[in-house]
PDB file of N, CA and C in Angstrom:
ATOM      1  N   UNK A   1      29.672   2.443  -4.680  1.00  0.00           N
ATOM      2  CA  UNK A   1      30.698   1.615  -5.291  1.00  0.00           C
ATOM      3  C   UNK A   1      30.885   0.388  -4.399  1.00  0.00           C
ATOM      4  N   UNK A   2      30.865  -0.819  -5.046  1.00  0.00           N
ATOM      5  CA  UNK A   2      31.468  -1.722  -4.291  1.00  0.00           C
ATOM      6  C   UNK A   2      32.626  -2.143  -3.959  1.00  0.00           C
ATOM      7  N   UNK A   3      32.619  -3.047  -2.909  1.00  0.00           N
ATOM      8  CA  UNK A   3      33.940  -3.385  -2.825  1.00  0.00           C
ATOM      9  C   UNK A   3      34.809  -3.993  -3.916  1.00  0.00           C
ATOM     10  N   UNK A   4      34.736  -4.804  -4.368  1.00  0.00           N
ATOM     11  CA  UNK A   4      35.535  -4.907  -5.575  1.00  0.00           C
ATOM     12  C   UNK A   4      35.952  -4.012  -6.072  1.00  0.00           C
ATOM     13  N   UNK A   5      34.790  -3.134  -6.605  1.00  0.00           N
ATOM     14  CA  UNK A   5      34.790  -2.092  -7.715  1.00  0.00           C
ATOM     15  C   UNK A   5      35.860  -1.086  -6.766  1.00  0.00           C
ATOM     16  N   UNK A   6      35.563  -0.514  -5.589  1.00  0.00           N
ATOM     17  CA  UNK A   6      37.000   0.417  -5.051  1.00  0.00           C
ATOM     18  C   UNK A   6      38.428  -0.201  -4.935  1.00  0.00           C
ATOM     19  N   UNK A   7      38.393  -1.812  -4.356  1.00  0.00           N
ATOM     20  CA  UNK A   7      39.622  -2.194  -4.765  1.00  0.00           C
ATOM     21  C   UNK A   7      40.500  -2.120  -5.894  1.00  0.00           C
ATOM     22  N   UNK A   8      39.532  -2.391  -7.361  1.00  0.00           N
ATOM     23  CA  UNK A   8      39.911  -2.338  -7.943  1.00  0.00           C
ATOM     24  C   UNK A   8      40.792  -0.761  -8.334  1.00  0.00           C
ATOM     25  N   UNK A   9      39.542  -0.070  -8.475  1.00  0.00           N
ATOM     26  CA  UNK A   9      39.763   1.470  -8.440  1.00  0.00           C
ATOM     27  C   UNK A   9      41.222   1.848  -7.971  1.00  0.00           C
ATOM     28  N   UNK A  10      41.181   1.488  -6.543  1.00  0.00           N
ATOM     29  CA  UNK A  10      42.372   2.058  -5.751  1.00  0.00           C
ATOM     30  C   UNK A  10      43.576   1.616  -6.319  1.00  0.00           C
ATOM     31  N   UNK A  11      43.907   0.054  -6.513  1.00  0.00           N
ATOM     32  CA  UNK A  11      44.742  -0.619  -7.356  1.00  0.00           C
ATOM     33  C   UNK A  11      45.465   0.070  -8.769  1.00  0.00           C
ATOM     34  N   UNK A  12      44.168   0.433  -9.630  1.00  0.00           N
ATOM     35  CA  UNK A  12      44.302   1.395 -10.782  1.00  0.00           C
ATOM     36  C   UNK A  12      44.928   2.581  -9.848  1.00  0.00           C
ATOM     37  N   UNK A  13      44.828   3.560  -9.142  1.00  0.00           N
ATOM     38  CA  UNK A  13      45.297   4.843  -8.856  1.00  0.00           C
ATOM     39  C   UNK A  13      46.834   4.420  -8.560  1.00  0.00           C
ATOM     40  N   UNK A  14      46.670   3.064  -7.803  1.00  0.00           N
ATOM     41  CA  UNK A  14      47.914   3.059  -7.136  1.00  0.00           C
ATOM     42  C   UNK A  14      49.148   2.781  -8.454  1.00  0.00           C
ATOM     43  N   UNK A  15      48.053   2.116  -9.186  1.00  0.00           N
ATOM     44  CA  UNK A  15      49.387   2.335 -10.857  1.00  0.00           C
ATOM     45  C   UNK A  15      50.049   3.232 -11.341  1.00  0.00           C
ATOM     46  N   UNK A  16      48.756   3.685 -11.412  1.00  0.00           N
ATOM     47  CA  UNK A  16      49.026   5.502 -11.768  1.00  0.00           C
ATOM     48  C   UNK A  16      49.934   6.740 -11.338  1.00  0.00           C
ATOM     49  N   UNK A  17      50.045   6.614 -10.099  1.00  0.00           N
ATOM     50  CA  UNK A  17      51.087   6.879  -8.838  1.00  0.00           C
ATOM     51  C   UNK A  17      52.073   6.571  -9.284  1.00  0.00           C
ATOM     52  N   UNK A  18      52.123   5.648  -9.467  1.00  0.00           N
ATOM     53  CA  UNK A  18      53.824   4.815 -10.112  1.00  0.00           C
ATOM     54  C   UNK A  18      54.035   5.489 -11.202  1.00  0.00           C
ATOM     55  N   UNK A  19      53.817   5.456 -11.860  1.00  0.00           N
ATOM     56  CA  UNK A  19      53.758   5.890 -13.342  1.00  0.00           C
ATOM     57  C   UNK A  19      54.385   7.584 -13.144  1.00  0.00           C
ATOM     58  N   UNK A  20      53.390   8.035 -12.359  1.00  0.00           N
ATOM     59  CA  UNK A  20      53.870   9.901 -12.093  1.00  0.00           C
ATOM     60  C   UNK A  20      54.878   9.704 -11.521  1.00  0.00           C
ATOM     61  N   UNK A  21      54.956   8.995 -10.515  1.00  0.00           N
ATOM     62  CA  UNK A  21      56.306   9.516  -9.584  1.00  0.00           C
ATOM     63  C   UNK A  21      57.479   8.977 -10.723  1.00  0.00           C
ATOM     64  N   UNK A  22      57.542   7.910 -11.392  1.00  0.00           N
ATOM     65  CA  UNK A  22      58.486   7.180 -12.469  1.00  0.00           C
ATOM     66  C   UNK A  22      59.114   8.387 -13.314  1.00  0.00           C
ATOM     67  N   UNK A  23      57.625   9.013 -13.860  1.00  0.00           N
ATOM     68  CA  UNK A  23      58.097  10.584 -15.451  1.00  0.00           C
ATOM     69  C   UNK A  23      58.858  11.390 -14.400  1.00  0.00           C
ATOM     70  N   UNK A  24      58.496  11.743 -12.977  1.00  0.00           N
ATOM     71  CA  UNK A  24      58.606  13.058 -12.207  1.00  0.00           C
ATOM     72  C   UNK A  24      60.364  12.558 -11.999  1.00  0.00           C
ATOM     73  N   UNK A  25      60.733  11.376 -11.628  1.00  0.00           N
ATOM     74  CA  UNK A  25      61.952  11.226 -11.323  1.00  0.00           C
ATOM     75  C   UNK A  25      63.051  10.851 -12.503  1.00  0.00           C
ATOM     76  N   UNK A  26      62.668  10.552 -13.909  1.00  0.00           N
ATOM     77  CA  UNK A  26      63.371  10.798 -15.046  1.00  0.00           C
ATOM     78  C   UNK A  26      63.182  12.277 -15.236  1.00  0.00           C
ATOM     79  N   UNK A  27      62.131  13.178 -15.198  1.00  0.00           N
ATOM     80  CA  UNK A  27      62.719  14.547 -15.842  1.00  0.00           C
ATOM     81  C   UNK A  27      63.599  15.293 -14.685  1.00  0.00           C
ATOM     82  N   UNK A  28      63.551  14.647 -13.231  1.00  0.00           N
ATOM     83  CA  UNK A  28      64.341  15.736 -12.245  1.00  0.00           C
ATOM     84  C   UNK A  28      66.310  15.157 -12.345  1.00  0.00           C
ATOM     85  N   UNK A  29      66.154  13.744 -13.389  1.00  0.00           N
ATOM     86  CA  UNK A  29      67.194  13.493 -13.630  1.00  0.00           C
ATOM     87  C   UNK A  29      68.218  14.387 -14.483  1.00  0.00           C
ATOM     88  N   UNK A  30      69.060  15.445 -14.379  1.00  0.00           N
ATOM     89  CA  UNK A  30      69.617  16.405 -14.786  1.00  0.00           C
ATOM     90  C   UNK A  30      70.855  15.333 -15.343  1.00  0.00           C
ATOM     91  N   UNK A  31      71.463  14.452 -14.734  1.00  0.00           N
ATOM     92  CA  UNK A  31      72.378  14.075 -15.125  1.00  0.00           C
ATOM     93  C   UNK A  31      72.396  13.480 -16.523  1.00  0.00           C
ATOM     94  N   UNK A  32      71.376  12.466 -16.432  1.00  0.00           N
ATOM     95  CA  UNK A  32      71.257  11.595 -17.310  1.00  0.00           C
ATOM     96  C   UNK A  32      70.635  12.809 -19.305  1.00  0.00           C
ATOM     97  N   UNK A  33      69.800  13.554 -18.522  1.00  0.00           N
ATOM     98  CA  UNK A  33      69.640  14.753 -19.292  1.00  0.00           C
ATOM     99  C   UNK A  33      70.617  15.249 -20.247  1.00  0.00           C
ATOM    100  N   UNK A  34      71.795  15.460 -19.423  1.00  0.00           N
ATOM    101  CA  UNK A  34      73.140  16.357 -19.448  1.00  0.00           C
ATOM    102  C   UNK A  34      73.682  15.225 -20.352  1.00  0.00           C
ATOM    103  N   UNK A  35      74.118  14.312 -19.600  1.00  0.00           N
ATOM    104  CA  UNK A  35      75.437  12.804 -20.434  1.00  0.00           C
ATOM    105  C   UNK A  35      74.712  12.278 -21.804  1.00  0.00           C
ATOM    106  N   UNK A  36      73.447  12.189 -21.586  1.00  0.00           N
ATOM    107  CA  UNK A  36      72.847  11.453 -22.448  1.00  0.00           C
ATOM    108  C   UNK A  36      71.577  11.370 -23.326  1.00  0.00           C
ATOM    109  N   UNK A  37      70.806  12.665 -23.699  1.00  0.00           N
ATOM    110  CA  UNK A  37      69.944  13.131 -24.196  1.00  0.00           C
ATOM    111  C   UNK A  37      69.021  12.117 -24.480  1.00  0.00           C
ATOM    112  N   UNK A  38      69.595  11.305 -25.849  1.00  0.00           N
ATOM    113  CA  UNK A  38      68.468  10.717 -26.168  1.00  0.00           C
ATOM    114  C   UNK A  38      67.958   9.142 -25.412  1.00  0.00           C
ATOM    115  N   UNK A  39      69.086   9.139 -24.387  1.00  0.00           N
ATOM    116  CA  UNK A  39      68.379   8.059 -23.663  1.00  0.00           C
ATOM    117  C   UNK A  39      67.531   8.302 -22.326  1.00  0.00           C
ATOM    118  N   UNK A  40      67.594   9.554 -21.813  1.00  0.00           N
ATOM    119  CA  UNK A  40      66.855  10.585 -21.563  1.00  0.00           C
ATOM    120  C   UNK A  40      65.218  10.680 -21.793  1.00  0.00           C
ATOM    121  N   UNK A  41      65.583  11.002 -23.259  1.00  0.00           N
ATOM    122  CA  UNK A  41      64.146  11.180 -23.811  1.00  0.00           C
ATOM    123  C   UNK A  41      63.901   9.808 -24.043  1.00  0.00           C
ATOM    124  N   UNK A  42      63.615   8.962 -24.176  1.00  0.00           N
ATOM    125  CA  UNK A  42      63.777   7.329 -24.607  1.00  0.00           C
ATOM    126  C   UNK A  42      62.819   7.239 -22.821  1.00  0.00           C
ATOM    127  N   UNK A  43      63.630   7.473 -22.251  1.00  0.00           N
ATOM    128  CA  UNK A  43      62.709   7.060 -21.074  1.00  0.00           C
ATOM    129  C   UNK A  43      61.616   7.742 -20.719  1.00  0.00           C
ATOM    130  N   UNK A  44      61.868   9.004 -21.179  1.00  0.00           N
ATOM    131  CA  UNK A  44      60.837   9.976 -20.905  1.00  0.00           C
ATOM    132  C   UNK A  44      58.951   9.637 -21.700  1.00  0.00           C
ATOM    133  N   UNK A  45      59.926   9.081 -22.376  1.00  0.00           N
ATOM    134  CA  UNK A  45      58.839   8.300 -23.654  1.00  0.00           C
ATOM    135  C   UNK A  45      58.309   7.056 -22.562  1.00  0.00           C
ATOM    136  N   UNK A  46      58.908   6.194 -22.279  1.00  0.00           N
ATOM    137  CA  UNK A  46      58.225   4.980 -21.725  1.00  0.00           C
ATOM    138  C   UNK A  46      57.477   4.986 -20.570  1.00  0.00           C
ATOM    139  N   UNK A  47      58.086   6.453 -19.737  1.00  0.00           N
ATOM    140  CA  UNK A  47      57.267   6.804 -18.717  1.00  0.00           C
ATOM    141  C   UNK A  47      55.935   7.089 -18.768  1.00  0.00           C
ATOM    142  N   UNK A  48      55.697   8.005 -20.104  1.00  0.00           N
ATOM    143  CA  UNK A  48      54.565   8.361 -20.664  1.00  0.00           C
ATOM    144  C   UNK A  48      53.936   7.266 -21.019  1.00  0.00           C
ATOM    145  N   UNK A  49      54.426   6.386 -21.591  1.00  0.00           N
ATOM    146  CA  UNK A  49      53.530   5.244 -21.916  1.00  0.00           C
ATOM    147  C   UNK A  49      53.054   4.695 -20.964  1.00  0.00           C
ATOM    148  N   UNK A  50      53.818   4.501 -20.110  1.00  0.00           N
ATOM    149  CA  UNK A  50      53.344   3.877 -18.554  1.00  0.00           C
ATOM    150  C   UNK A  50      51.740   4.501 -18.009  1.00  0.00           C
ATOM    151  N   UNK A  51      52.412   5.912 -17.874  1.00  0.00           N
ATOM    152  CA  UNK A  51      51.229   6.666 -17.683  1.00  0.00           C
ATOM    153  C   UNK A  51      49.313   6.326 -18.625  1.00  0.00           C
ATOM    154  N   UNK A  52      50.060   6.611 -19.631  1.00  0.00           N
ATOM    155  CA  UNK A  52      48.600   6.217 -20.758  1.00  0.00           C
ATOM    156  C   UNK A  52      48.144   4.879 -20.482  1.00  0.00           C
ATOM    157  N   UNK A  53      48.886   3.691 -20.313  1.00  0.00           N
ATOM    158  CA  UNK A  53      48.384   2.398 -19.999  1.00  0.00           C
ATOM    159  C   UNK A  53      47.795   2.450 -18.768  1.00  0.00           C
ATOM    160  N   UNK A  54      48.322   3.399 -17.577  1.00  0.00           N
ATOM    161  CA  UNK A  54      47.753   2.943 -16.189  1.00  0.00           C
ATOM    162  C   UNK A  54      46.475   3.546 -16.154  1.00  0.00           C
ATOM    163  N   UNK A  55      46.119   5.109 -17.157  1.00  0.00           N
ATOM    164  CA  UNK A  55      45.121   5.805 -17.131  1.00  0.00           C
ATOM    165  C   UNK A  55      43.881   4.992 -17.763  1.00  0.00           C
ATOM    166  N   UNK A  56      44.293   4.149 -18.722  1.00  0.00           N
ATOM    167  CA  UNK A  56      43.022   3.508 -19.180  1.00  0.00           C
ATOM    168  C   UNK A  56      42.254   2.654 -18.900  1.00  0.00           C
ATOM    169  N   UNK A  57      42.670   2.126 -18.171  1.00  0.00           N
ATOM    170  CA  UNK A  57      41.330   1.414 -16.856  1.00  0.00           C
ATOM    171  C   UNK A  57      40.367   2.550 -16.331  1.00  0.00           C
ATOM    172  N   UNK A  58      40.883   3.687 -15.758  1.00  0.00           N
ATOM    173  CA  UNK A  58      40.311   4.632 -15.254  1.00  0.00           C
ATOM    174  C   UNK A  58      39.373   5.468 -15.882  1.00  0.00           C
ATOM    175  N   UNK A  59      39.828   5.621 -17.451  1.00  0.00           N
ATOM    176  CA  UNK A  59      39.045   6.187 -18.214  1.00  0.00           C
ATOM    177  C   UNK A  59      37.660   5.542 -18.142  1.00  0.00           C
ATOM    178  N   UNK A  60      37.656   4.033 -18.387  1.00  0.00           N
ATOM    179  CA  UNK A  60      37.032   3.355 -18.542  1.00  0.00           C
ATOM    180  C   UNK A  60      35.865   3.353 -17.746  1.00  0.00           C
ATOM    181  N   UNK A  61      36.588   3.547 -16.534  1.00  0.00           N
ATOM    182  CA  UNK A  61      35.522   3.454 -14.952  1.00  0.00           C
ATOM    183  C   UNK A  61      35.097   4.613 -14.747  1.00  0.00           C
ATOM    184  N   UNK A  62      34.811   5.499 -15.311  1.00  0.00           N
ATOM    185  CA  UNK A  62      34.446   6.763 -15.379  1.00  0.00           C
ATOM    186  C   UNK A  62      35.638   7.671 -13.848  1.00  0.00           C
ATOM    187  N   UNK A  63      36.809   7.928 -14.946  1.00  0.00           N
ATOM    188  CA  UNK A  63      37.626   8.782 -13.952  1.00  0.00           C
ATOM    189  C   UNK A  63      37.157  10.272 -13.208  1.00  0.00           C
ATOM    190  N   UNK A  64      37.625  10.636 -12.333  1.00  0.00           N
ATOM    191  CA  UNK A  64      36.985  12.034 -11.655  1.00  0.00           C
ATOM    192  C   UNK A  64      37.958  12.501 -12.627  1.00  0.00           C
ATOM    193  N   UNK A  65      36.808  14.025 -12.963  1.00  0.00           N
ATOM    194  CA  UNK A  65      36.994  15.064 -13.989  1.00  0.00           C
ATOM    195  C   UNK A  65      38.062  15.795 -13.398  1.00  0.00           C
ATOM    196  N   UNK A  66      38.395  15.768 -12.525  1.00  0.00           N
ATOM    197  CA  UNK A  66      39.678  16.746 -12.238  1.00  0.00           C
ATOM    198  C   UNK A  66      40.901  16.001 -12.352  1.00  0.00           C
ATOM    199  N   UNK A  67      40.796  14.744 -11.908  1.00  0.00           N
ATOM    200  CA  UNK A  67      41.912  13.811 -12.155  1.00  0.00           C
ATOM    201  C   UNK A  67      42.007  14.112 -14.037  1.00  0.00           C
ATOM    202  N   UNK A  68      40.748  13.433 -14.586  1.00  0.00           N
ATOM    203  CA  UNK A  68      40.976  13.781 -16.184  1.00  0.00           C
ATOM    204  C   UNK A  68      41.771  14.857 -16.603  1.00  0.00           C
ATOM    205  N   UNK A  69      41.315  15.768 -16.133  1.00  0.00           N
ATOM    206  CA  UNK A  69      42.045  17.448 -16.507  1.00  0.00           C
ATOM    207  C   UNK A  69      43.280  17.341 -16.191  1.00  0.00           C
ATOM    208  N   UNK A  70      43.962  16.953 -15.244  1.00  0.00           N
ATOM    209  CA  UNK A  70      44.799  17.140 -15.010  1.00  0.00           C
ATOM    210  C   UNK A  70      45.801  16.334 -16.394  1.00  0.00           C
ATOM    211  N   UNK A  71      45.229  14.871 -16.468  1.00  0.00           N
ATOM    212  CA  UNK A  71      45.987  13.846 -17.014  1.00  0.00           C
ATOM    213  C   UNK A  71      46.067  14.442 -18.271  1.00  0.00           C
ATOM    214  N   UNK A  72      44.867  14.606 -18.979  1.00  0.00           N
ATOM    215  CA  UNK A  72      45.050  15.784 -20.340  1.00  0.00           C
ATOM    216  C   UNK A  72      46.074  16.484 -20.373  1.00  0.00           C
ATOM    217  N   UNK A  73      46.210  17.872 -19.347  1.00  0.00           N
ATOM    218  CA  UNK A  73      47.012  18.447 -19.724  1.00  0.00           C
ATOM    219  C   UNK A  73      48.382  18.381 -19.292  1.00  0.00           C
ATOM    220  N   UNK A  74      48.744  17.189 -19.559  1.00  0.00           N
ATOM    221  CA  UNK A  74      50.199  16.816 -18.767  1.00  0.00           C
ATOM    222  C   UNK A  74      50.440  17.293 -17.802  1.00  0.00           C
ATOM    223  N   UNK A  75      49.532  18.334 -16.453  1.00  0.00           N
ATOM    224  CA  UNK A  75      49.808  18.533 -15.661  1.00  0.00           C
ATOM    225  C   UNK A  75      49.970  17.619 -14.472  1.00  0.00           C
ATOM    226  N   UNK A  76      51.383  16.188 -14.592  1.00  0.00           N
ATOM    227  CA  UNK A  76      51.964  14.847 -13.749  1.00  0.00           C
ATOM    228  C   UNK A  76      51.743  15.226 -11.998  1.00  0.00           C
ATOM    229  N   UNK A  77      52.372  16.512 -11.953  1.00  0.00           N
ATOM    230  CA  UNK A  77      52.307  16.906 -10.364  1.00  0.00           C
ATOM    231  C   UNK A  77      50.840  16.895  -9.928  1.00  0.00           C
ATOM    232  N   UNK A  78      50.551  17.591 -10.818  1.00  0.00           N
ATOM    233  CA  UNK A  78      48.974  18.025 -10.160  1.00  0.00           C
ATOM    234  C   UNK A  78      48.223  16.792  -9.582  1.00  0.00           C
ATOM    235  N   UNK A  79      48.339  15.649 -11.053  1.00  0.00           N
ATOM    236  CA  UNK A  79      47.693  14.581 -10.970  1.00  0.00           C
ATOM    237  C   UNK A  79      48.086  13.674  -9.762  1.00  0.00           C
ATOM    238  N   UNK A  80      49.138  13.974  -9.639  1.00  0.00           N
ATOM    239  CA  UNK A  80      49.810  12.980  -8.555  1.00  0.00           C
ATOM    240  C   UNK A  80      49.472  13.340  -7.133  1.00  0.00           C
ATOM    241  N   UNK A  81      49.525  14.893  -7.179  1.00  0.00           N
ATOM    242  CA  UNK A  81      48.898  15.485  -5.911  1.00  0.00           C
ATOM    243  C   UNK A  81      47.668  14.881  -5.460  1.00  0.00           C
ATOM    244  N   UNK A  82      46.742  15.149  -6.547  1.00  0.00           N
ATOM    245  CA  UNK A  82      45.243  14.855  -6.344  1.00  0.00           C
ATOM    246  C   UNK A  82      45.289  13.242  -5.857  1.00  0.00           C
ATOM    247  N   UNK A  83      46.255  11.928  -6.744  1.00  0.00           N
ATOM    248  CA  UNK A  83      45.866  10.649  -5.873  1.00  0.00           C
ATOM    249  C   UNK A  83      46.430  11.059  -4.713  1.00  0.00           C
ATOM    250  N   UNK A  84      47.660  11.153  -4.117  1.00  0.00           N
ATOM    251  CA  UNK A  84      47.848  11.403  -2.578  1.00  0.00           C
ATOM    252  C   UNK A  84      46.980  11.566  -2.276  1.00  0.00           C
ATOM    253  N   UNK A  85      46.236  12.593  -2.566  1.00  0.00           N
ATOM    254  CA  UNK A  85      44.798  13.483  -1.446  1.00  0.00           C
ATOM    255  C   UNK A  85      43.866  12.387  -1.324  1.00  0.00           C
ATOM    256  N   UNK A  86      43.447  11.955  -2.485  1.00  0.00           N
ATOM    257  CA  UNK A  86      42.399  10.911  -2.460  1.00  0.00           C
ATOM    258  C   UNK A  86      42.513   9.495  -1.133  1.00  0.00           C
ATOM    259  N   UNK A  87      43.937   9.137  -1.218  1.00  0.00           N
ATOM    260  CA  UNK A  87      44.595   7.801  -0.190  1.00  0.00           C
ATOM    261  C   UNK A  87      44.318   9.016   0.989  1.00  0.00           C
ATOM    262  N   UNK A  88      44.572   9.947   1.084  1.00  0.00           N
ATOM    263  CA  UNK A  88      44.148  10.675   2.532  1.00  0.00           C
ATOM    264  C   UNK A  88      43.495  10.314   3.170  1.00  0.00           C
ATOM    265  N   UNK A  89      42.162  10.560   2.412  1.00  0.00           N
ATOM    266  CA  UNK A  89      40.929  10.745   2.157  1.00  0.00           C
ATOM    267  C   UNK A  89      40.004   9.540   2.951  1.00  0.00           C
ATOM    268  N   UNK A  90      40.728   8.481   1.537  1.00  0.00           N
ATOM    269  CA  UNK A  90      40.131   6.885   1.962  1.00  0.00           C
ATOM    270  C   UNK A  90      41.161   6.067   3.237  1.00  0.00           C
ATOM    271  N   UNK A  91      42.030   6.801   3.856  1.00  0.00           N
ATOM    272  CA  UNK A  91      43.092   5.893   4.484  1.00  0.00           C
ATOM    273  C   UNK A  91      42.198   5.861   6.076  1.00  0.00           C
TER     274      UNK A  91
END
């Protein structure tokens, strides 16, 4: 991979990151849950969107299959785990 091409890459993950930690900290929001349901879900929605927009660059660039799996099955933590590991990795 070149340089570009990992900058870019990393850039994309680092979206992506955002995006998880964004859904992970609207659903641990209990309050807003509790007072206000559907604005709640309203965000819960845009988070997700966030997510799908940041993933599709990645798709594109041929994403690692475990990252994929994860993103499929809405499993957010997992996915989020796995970029941490990756910045480990490359840091």
């Amino acid at each position: 991979m070149n340089h570009v091409a990992a900058f870019t890459r990393d850039t994309e993950l680092d979206q992506l990151g955002r995006a998880l930690r964004l859904r992970l900290s609207v659903i641990a929001d209990h309050g807003l849950r509790d007072h206000d349901p559907e604005a709640h879900l309203k965000k819960l929605q845009e988070a997700s969107l966030l997510i799908e927009k940041a993933a599709c660059p990645l798709v594109e660039s041929r994403m690692h299959p475990e990252l994929r799996h994860f993103l499929e099955r809405r499993s957010y933590d997992k996915a989020l785990a796995w970029i941490e590991e990756e910045r480990k990795k490359n840091s």
